[in-house]
Protein backbone atom coordinates (compact mmCIF):
# COMPACT_ATOMS: atom_id res chain seq x y z
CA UNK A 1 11.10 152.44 -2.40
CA UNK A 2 11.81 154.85 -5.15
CA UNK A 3 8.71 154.10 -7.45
CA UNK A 4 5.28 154.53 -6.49
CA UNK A 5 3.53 151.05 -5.49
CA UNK A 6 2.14 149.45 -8.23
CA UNK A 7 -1.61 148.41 -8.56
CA UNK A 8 -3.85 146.07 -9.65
CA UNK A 9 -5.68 147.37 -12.60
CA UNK A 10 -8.51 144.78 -11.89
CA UNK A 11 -8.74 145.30 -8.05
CA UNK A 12 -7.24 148.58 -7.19
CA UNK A 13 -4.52 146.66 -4.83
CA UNK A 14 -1.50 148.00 -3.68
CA UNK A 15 1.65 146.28 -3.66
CA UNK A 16 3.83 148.51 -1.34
CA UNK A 17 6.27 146.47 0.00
CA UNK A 18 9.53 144.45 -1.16
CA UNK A 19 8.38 141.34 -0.07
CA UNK A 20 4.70 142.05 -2.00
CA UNK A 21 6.47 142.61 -5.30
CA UNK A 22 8.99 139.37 -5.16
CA UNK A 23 5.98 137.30 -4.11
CA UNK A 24 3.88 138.58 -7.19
CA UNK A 25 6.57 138.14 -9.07
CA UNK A 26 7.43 134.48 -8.51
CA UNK A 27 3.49 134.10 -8.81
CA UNK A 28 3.63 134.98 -12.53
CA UNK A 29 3.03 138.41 -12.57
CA UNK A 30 -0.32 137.86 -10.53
CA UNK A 31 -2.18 140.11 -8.10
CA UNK A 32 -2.07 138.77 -4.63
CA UNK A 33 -5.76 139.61 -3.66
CA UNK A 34 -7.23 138.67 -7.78
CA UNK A 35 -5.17 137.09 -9.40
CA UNK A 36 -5.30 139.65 -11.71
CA UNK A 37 -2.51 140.50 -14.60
CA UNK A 38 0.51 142.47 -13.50
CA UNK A 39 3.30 144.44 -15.76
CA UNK A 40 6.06 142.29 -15.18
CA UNK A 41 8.24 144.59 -16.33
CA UNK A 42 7.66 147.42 -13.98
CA UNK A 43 7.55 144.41 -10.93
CA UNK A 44 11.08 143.51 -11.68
CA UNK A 45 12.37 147.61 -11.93
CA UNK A 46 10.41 147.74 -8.65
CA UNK A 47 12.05 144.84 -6.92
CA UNK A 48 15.07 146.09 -7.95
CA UNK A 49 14.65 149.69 -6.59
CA UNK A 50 14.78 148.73 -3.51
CA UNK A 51 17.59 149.39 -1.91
CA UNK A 52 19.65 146.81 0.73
CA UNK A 53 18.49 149.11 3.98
CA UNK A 54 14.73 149.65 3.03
CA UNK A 55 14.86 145.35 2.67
CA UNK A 56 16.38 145.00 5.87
CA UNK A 57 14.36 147.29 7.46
CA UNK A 58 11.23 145.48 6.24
CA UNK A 59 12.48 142.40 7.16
CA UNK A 60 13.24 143.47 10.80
CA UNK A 61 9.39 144.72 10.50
CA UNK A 62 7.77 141.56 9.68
CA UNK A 63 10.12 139.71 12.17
CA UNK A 64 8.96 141.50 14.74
CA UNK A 65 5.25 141.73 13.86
CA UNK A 66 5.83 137.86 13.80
CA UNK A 67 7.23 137.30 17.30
CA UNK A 68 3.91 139.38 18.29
CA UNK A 69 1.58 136.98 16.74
CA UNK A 70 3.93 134.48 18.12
CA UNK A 71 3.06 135.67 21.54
CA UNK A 72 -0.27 135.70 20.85
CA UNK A 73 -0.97 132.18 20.17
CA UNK A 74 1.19 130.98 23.00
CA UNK A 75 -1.26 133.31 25.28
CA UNK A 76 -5.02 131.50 23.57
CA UNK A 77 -3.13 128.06 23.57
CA UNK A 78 -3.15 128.16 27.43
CA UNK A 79 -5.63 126.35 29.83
CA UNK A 80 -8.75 127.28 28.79
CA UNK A 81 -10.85 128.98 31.33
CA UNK A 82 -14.50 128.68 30.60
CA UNK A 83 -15.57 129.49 33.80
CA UNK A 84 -17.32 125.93 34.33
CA UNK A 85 -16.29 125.44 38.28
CA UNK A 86 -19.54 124.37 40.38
CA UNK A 87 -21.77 123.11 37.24
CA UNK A 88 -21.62 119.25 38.55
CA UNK A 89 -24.03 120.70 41.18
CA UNK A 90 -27.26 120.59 40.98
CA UNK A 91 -28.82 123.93 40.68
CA UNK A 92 -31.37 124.74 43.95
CA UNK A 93 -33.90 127.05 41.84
CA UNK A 94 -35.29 123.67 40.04
């Protein structure tokens, strides 16, 4: 991106990426962590900054970041395991 990232003048937050700014902008010009008031003006001239490789390149970030997390809840969706083998017996101590 060619400008600097644009902040929240409530909040402090950053919005860095291409996909940030488009996603504030279709919100109305709202802060994704506040909901604060953003310059619509300067979201737009950021949008359009960007240029074709630095939105592919983001994209092939967060598609990969996605087939991670993907992953990831395939792995905790498994069989449980809670370690409960033997507790229908009756414990000798008592």
């Amino acid at each position: 991106m060619s400008t600097p990232p644009l902040g929240c003048p409530q909040c402090q937050y950053e919005i860095a990426t291409f996909s940030e700014a488009v996603e504030a902008l279709e919100g109305g010009a709202r802060c994704l962590l506040c909901g604060g008031s953003l310059n619509a003006t300067a979201l737009t001239e950021a949008v359009d900054s960007w240029s074709d490789s630095e939105v592919t390149e983001e994209g092939e970030l967060r598609a990969e970041a996605e087939t991670d997390v993907q992953e990831e809840e395939a792995l905790l969706e498994g069989t449980p395991d809670f370690g409960d083998d033997g507790e229908e017996e009756e414990d000798p101590v008592l």
